[in-house]
PDB file of N, CA and C in Angstrom:
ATOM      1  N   UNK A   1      -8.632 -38.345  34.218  1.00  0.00           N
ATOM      2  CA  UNK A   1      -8.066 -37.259  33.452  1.00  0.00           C
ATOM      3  C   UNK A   1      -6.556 -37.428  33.437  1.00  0.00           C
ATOM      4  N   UNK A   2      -5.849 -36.750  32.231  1.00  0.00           N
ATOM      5  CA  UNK A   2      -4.401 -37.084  31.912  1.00  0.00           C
ATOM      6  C   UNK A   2      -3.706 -36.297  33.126  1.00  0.00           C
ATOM      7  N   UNK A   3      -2.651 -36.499  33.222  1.00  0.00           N
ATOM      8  CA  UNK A   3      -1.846 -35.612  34.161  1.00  0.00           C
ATOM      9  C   UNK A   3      -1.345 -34.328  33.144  1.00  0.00           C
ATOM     10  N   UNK A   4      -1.441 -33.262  33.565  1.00  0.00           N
ATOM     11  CA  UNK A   4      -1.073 -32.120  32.666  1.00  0.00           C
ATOM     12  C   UNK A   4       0.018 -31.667  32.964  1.00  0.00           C
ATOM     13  N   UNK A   5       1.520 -31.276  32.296  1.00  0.00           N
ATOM     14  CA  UNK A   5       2.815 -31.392  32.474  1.00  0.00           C
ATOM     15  C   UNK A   5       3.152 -29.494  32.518  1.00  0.00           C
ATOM     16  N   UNK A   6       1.640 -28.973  32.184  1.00  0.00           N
ATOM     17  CA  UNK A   6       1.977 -27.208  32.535  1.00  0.00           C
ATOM     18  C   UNK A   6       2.195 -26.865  33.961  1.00  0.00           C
ATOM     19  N   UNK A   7       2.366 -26.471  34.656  1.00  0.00           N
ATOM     20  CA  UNK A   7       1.627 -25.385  35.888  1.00  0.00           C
ATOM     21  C   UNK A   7       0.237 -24.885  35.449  1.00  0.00           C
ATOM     22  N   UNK A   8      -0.410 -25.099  34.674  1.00  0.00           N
ATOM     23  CA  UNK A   8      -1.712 -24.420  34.469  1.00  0.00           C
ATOM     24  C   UNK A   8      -2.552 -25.294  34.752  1.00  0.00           C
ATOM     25  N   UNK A   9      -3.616 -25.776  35.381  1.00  0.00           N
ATOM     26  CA  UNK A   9      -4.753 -26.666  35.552  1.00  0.00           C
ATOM     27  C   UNK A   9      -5.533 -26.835  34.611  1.00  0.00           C
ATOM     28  N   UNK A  10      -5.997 -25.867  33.909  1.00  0.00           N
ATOM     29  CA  UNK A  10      -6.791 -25.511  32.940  1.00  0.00           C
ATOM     30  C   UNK A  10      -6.149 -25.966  31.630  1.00  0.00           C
ATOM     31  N   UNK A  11      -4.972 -25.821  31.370  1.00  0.00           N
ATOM     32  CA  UNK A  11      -4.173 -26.323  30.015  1.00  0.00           C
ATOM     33  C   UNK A  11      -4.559 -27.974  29.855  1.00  0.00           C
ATOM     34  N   UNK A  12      -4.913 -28.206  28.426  1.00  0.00           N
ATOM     35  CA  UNK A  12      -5.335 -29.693  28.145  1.00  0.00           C
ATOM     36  C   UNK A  12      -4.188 -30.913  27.794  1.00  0.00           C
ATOM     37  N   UNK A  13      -4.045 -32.198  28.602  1.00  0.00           N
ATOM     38  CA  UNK A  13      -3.241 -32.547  29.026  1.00  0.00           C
ATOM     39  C   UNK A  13      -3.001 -33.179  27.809  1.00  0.00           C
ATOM     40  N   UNK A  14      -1.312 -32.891  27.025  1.00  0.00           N
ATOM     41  CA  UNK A  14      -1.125 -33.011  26.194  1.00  0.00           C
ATOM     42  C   UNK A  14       0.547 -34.001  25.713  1.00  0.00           C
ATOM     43  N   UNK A  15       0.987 -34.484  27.742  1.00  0.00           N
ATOM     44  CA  UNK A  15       2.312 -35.017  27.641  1.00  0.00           C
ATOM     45  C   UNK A  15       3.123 -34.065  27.285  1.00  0.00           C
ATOM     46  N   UNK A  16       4.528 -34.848  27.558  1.00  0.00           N
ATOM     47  CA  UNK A  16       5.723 -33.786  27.836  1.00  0.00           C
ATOM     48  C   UNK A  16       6.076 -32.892  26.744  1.00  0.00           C
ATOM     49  N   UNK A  17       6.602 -31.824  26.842  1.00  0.00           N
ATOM     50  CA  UNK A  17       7.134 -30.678  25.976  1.00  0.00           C
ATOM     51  C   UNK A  17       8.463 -31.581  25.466  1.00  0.00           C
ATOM     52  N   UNK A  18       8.333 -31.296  24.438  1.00  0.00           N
ATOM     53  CA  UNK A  18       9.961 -31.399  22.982  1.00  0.00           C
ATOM     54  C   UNK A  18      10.787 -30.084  23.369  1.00  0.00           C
ATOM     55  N   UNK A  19      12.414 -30.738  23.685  1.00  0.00           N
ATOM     56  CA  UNK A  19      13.080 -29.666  23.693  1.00  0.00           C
ATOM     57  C   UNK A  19      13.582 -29.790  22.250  1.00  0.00           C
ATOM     58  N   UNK A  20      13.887 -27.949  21.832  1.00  0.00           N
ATOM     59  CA  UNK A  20      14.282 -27.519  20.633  1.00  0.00           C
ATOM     60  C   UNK A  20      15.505 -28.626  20.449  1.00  0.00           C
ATOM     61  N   UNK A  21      15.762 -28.738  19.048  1.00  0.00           N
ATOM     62  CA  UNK A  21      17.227 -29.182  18.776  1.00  0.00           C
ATOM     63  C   UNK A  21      18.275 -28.395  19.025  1.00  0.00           C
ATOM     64  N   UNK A  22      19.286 -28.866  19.212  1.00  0.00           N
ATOM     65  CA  UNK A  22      20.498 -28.342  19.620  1.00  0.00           C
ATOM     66  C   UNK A  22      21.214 -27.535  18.707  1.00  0.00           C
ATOM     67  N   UNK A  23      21.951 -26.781  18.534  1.00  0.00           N
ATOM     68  CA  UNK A  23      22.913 -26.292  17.511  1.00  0.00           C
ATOM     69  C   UNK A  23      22.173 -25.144  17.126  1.00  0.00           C
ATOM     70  N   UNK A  24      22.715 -23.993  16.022  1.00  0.00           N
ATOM     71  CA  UNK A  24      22.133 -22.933  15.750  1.00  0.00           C
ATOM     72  C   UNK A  24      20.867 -23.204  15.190  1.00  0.00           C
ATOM     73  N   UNK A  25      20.493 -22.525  14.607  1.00  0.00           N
ATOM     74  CA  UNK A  25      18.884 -22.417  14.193  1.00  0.00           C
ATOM     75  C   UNK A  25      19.385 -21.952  12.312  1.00  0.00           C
ATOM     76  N   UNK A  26      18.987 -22.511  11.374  1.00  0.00           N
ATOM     77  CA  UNK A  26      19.470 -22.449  10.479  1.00  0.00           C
ATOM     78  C   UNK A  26      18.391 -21.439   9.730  1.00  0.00           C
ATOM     79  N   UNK A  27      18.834 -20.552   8.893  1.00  0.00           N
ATOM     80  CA  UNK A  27      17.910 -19.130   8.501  1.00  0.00           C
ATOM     81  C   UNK A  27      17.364 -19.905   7.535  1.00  0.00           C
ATOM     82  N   UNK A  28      15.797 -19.470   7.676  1.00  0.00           N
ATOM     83  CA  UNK A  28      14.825 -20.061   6.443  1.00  0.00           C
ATOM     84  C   UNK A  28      14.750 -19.350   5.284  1.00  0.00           C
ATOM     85  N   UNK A  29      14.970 -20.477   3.897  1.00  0.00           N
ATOM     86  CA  UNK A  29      14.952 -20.252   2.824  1.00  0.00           C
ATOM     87  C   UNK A  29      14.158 -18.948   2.376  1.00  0.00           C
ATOM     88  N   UNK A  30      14.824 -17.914   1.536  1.00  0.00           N
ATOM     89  CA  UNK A  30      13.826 -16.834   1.211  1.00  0.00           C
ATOM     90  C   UNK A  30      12.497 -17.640   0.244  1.00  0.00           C
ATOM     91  N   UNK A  31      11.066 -16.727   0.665  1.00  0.00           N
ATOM     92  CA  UNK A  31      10.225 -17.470   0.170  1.00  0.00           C
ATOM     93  C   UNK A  31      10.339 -16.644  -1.280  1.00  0.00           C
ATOM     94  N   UNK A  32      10.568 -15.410  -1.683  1.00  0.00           N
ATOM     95  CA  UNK A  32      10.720 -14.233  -2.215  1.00  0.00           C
ATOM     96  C   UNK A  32      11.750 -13.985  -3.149  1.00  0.00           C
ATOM     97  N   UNK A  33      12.675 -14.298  -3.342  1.00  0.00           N
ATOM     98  CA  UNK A  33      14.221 -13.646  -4.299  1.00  0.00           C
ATOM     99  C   UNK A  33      13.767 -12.479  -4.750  1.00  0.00           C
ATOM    100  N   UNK A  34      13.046 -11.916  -5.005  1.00  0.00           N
ATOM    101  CA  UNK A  34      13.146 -10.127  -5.166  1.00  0.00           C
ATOM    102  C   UNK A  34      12.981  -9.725  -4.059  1.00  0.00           C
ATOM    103  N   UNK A  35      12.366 -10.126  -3.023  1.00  0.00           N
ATOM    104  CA  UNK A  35      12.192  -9.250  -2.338  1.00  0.00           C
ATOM    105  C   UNK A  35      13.229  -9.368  -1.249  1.00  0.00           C
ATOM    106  N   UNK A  36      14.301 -10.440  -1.130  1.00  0.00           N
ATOM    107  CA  UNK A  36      15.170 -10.166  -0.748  1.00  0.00           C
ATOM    108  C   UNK A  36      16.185  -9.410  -1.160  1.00  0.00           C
ATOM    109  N   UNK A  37      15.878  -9.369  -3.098  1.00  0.00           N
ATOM    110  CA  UNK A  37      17.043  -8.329  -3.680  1.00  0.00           C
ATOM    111  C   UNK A  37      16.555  -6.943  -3.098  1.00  0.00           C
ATOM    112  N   UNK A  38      15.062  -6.494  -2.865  1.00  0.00           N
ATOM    113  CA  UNK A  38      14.654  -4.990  -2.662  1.00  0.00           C
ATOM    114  C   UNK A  38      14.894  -5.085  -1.195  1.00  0.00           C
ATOM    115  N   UNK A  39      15.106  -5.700  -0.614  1.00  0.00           N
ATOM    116  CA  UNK A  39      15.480  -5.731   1.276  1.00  0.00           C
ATOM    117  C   UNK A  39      17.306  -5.189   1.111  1.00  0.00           C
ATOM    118  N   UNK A  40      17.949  -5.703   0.023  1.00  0.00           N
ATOM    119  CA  UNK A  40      19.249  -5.588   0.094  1.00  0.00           C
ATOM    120  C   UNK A  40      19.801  -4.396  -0.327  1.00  0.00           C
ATOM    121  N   UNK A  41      19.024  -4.293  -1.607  1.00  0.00           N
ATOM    122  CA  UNK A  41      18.988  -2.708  -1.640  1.00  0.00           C
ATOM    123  C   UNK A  41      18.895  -1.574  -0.955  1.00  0.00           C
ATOM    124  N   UNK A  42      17.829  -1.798   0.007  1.00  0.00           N
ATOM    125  CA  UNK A  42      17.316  -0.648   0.466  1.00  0.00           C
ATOM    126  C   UNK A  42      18.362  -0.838   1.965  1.00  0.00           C
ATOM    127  N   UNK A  43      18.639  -1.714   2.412  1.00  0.00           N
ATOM    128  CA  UNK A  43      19.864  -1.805   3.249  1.00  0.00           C
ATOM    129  C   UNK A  43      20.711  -1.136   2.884  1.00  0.00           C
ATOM    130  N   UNK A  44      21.201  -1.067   1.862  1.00  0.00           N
ATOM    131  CA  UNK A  44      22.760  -0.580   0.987  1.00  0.00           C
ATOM    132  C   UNK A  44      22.151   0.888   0.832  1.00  0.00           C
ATOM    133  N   UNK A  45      20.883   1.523   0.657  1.00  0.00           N
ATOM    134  CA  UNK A  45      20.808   2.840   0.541  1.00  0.00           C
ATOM    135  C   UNK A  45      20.636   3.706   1.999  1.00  0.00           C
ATOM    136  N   UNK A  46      20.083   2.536   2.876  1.00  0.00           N
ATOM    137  CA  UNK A  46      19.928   2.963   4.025  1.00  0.00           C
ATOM    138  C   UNK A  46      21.463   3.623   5.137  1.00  0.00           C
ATOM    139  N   UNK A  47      22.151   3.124   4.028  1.00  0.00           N
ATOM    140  CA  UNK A  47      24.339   2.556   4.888  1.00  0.00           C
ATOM    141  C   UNK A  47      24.781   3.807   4.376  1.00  0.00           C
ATOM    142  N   UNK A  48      24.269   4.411   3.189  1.00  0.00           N
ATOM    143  CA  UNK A  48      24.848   5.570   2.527  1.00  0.00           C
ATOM    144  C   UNK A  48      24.340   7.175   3.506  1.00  0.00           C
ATOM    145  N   UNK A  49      26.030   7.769   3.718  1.00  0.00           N
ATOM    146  CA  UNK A  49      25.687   8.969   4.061  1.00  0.00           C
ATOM    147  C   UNK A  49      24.825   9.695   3.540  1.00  0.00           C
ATOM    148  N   UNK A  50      23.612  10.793   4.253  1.00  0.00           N
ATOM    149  CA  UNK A  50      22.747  11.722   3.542  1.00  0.00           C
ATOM    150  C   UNK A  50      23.327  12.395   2.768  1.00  0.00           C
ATOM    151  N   UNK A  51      22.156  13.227   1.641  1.00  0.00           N
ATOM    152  CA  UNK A  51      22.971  14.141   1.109  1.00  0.00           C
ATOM    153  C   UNK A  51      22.685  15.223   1.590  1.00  0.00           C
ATOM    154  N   UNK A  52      23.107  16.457   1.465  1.00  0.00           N
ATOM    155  CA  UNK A  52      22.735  17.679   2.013  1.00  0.00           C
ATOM    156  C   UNK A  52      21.632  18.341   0.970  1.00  0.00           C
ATOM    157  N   UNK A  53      21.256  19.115   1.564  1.00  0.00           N
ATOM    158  CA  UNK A  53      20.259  20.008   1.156  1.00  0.00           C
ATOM    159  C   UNK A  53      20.547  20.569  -0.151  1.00  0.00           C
ATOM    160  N   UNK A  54      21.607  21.213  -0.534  1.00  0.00           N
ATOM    161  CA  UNK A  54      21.891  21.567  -1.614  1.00  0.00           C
ATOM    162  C   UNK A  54      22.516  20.532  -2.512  1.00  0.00           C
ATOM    163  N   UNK A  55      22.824  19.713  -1.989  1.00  0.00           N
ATOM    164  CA  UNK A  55      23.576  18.639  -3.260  1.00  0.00           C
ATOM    165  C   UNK A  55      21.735  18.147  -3.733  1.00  0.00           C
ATOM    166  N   UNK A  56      20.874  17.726  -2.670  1.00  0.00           N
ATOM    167  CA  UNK A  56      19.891  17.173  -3.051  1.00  0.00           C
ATOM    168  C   UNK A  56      18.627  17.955  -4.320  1.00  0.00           C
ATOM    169  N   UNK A  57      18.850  19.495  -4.227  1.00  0.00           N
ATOM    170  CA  UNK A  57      18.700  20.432  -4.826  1.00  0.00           C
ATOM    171  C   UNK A  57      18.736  20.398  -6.389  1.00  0.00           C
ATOM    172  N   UNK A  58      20.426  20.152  -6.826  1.00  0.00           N
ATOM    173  CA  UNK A  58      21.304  20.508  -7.476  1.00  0.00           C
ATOM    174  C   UNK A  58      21.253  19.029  -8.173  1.00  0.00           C
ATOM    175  N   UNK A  59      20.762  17.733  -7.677  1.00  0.00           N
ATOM    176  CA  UNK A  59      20.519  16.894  -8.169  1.00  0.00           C
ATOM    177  C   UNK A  59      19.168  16.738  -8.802  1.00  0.00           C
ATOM    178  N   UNK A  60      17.881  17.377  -8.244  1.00  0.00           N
ATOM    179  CA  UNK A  60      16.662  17.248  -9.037  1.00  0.00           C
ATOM    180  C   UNK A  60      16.773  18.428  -9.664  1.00  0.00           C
ATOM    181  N   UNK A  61      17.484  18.985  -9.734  1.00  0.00           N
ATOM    182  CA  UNK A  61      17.431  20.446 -10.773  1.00  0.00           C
ATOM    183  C   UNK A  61      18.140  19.494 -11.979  1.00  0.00           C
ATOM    184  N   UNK A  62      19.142  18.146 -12.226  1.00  0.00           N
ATOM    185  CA  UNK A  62      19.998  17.581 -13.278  1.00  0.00           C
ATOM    186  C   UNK A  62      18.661  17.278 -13.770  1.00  0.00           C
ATOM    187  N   UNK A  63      17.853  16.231 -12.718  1.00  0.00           N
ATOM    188  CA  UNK A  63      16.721  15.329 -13.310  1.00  0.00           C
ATOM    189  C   UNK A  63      15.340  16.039 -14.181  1.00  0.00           C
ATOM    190  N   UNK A  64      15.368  17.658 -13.821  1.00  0.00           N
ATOM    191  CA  UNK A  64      14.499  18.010 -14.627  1.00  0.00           C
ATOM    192  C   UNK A  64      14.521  18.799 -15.766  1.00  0.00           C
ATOM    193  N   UNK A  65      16.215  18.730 -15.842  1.00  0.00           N
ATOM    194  CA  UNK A  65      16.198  18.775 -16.962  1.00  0.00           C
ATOM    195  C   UNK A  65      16.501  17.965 -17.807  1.00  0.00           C
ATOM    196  N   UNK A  66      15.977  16.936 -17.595  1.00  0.00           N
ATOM    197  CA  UNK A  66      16.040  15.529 -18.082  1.00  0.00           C
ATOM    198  C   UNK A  66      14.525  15.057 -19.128  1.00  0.00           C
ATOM    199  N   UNK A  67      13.770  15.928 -18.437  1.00  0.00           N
ATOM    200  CA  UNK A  67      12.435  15.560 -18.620  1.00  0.00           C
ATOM    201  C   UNK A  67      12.277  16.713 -19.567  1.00  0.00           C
ATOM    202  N   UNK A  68      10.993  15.393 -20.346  1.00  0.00           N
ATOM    203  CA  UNK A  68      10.517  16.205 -21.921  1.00  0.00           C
ATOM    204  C   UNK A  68       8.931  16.378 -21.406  1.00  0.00           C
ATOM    205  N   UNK A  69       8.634  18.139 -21.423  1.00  0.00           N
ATOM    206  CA  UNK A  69       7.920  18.634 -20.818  1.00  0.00           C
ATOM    207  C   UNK A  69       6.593  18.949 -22.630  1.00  0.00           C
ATOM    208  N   UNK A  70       5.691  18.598 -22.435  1.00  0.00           N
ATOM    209  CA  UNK A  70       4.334  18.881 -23.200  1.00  0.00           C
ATOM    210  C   UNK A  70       4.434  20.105 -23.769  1.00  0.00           C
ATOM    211  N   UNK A  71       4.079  20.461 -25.103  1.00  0.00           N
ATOM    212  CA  UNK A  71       4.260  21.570 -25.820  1.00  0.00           C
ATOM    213  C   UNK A  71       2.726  22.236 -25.578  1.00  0.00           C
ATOM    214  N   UNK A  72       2.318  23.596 -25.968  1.00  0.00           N
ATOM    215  CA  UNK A  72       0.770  24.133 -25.789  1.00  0.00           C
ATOM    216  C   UNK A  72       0.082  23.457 -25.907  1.00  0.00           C
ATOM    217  N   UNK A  73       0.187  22.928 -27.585  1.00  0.00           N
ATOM    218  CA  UNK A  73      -1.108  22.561 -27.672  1.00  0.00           C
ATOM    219  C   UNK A  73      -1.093  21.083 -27.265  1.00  0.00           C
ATOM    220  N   UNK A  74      -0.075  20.046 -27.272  1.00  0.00           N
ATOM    221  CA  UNK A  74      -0.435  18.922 -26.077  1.00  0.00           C
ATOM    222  C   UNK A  74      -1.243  19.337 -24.608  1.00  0.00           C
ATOM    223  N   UNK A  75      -0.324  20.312 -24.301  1.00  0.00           N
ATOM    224  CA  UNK A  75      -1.124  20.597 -22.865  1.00  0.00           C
ATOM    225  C   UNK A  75      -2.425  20.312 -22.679  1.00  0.00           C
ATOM    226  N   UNK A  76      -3.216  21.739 -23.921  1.00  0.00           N
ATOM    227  CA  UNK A  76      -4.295  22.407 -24.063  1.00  0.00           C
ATOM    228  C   UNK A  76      -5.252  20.981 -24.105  1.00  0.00           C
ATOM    229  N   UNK A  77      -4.824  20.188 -25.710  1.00  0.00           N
ATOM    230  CA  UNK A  77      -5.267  19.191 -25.636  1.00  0.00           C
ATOM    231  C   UNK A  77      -6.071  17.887 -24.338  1.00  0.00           C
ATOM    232  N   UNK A  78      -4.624  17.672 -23.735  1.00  0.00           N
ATOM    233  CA  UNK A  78      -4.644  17.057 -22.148  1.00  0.00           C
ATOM    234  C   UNK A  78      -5.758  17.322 -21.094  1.00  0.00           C
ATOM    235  N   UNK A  79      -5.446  18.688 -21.230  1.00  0.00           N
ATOM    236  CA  UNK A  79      -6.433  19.419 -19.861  1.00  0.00           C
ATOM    237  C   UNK A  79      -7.896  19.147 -20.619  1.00  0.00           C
ATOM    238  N   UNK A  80      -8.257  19.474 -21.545  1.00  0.00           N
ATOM    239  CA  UNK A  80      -9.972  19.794 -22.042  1.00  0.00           C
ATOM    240  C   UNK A  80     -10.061  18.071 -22.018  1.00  0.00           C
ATOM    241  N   UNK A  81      -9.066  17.171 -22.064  1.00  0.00           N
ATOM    242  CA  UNK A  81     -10.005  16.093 -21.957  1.00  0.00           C
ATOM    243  C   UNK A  81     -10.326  15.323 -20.450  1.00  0.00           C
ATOM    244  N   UNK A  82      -8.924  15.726 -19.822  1.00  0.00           N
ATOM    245  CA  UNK A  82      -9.326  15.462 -18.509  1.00  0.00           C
ATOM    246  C   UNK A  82     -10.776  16.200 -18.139  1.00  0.00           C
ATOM    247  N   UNK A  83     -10.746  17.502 -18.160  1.00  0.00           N
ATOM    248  CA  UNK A  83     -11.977  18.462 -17.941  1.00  0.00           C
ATOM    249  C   UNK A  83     -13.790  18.123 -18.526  1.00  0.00           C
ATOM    250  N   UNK A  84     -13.176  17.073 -19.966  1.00  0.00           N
ATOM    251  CA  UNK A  84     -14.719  16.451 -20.105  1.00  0.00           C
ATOM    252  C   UNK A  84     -14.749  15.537 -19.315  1.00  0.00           C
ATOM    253  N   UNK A  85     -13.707  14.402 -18.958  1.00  0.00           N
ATOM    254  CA  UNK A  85     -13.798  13.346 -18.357  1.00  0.00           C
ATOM    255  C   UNK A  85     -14.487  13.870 -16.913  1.00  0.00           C
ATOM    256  N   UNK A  86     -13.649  14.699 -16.096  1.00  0.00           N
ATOM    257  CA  UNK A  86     -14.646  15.010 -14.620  1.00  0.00           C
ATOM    258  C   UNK A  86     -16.041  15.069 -15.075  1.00  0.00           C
ATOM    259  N   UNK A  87     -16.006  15.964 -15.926  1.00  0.00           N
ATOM    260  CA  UNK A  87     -17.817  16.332 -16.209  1.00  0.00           C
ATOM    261  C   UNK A  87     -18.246  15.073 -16.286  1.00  0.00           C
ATOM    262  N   UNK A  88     -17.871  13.970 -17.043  1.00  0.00           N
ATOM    263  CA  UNK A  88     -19.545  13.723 -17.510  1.00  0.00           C
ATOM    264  C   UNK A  88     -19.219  12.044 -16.431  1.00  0.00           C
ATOM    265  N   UNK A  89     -17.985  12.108 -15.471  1.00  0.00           N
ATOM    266  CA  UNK A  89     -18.429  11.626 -14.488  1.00  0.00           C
ATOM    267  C   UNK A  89     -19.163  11.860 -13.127  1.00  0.00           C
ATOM    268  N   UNK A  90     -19.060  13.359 -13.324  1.00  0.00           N
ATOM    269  CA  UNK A  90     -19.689  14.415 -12.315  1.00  0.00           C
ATOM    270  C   UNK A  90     -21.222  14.143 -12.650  1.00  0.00           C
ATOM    271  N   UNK A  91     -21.667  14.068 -13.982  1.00  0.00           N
ATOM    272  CA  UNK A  91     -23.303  14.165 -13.981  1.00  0.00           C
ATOM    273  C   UNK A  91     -23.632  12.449 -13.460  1.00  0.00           C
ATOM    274  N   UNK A  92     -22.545  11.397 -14.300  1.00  0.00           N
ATOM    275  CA  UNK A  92     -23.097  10.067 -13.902  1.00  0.00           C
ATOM    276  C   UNK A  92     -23.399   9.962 -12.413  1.00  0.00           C
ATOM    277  N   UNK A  93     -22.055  10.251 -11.631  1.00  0.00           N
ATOM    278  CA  UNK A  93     -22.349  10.355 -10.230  1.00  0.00           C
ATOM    279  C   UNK A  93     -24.083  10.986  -9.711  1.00  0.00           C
ATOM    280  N   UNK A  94     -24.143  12.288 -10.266  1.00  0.00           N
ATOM    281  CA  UNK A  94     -25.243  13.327  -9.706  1.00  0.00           C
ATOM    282  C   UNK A  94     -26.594  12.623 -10.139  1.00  0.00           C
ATOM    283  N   UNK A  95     -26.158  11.822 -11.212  1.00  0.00           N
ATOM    284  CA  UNK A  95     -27.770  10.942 -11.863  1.00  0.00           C
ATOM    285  C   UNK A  95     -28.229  10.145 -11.361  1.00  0.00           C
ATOM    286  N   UNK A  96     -27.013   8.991 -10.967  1.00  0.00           N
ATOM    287  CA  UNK A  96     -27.066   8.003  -9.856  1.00  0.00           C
ATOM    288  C   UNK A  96     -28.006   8.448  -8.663  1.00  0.00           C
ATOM    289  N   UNK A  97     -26.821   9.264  -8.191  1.00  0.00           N
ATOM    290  CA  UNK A  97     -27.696   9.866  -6.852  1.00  0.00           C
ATOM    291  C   UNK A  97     -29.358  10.083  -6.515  1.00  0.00           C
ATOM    292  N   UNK A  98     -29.715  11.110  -7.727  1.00  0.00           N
ATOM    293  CA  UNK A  98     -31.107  11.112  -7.870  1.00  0.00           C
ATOM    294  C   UNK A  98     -31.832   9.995  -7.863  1.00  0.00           C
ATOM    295  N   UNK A  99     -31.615   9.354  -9.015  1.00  0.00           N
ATOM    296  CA  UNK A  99     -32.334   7.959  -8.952  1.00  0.00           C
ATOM    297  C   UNK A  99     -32.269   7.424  -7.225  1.00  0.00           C
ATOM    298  N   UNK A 100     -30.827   7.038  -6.915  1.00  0.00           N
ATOM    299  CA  UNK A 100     -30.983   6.461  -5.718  1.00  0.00           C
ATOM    300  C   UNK A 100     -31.749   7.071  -4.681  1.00  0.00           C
ATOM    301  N   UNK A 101     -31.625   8.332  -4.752  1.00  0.00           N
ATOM    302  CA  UNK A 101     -32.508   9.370  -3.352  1.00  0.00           C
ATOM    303  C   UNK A 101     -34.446   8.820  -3.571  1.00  0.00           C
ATOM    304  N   UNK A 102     -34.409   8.567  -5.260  1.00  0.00           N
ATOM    305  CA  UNK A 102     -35.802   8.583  -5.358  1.00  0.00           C
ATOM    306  C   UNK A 102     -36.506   7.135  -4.682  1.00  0.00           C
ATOM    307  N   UNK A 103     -35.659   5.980  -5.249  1.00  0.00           N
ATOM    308  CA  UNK A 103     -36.007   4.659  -4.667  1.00  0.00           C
ATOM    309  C   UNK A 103     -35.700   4.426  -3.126  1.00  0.00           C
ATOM    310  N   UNK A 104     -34.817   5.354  -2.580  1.00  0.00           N
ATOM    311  CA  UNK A 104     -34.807   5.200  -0.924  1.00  0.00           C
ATOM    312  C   UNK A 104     -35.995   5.657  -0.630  1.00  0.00           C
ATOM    313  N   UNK A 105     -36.078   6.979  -0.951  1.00  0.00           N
ATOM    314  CA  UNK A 105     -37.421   7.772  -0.391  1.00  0.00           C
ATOM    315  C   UNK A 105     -38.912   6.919  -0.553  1.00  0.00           C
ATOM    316  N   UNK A 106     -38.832   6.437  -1.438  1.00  0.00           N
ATOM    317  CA  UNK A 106     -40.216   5.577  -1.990  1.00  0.00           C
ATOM    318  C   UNK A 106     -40.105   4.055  -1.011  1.00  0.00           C
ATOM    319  N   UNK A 107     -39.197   3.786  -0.574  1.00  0.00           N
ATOM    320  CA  UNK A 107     -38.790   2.948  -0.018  1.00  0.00           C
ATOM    321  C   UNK A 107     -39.115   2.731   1.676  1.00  0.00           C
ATOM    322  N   UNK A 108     -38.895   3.672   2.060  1.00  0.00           N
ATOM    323  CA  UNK A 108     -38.577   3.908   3.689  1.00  0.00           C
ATOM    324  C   UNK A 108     -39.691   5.132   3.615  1.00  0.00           C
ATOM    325  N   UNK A 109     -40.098   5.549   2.660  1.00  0.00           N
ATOM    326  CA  UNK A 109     -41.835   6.659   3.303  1.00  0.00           C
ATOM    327  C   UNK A 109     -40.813   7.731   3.934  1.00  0.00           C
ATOM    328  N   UNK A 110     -39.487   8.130   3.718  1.00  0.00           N
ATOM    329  CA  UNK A 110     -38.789   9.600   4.394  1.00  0.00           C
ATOM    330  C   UNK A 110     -39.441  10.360   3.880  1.00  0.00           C
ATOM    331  N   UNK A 111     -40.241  11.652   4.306  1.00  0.00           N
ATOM    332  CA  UNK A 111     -40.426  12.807   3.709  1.00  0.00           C
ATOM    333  C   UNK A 111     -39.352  13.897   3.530  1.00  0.00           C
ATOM    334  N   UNK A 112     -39.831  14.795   2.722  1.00  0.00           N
ATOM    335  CA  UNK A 112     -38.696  15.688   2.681  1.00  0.00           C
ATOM    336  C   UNK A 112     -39.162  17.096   3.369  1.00  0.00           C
TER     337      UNK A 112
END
C-alpha cells in the first residue's frame, strides 16, 4: 500500500499536496454581466440613506397619481370575466374530482 501523506489512515494514498501559487488570488471573470450590473445597483441603493416615513408616503402618493386607473364599465367588464373564468374552472376542477373519486373507489374497493 502507498504511503498516505494525510494524518488520516483511512484517506486514499494520493502523494504530496500542491501548495497554492503565490501572489494574490486574481477575482474570477463575471460569468453574468447583468447580474453584476443588478449586484451594483442594488449595492448603490443599499449606500443610500433611508427615507422617512413621510417622504416615503408623499412619494407613492406622486406615483399614483401617475397611474391611469379603469373607467366603470372597463372595470365592470374585467371583473364578470375574471368571475366566469373562476367558474368554469371551479366546475373543471369539481368534474375532475368526481371522475377521479369514481375510478379510485372502483379501484381500491373503498366504501363509502
Amino acid at each position: 500500500m502507498a504511503k498516505s501523506y494525510d494524518n488520516n489512515p483511512d484517506a486514499p494514498a494520493t502523494g504530496p499536496k500542491k501548495a497554492a501559487p503565490a501572489g494574490p488570488a486574481k477575482p474570477a471573470a463575471p460569468a453574468n454581466a447583468r447580474l453584476t450590473d443588478v449586484q451594483r445597483r442594488a449595492q448603490q441603493m443599499a449606500s443610500k440613506p433611508q427615507a422617512s416615513p413621510t417622504q416615503f408616503f408623499q412619494e407613492a402618493w406622486v406615483e399614483l397619481k401617475k397611474t391611469s386607473w379603469p373607467n366603470r364599465d372597463v372595470l365592470t367588464k374585467s371583473t364578470s370575466v375574471v368571475l366566469a373564468l373562476v367558474a368554469a374552472v371551479a366546475i373543471w376542477v369539481g368534474g375532475l374530482n368526481a371522475i377521479l373519486n369514481q375510478v379510485a373507489y372502483s379501484l381500491f374497493g373503498a366504501g363509502r
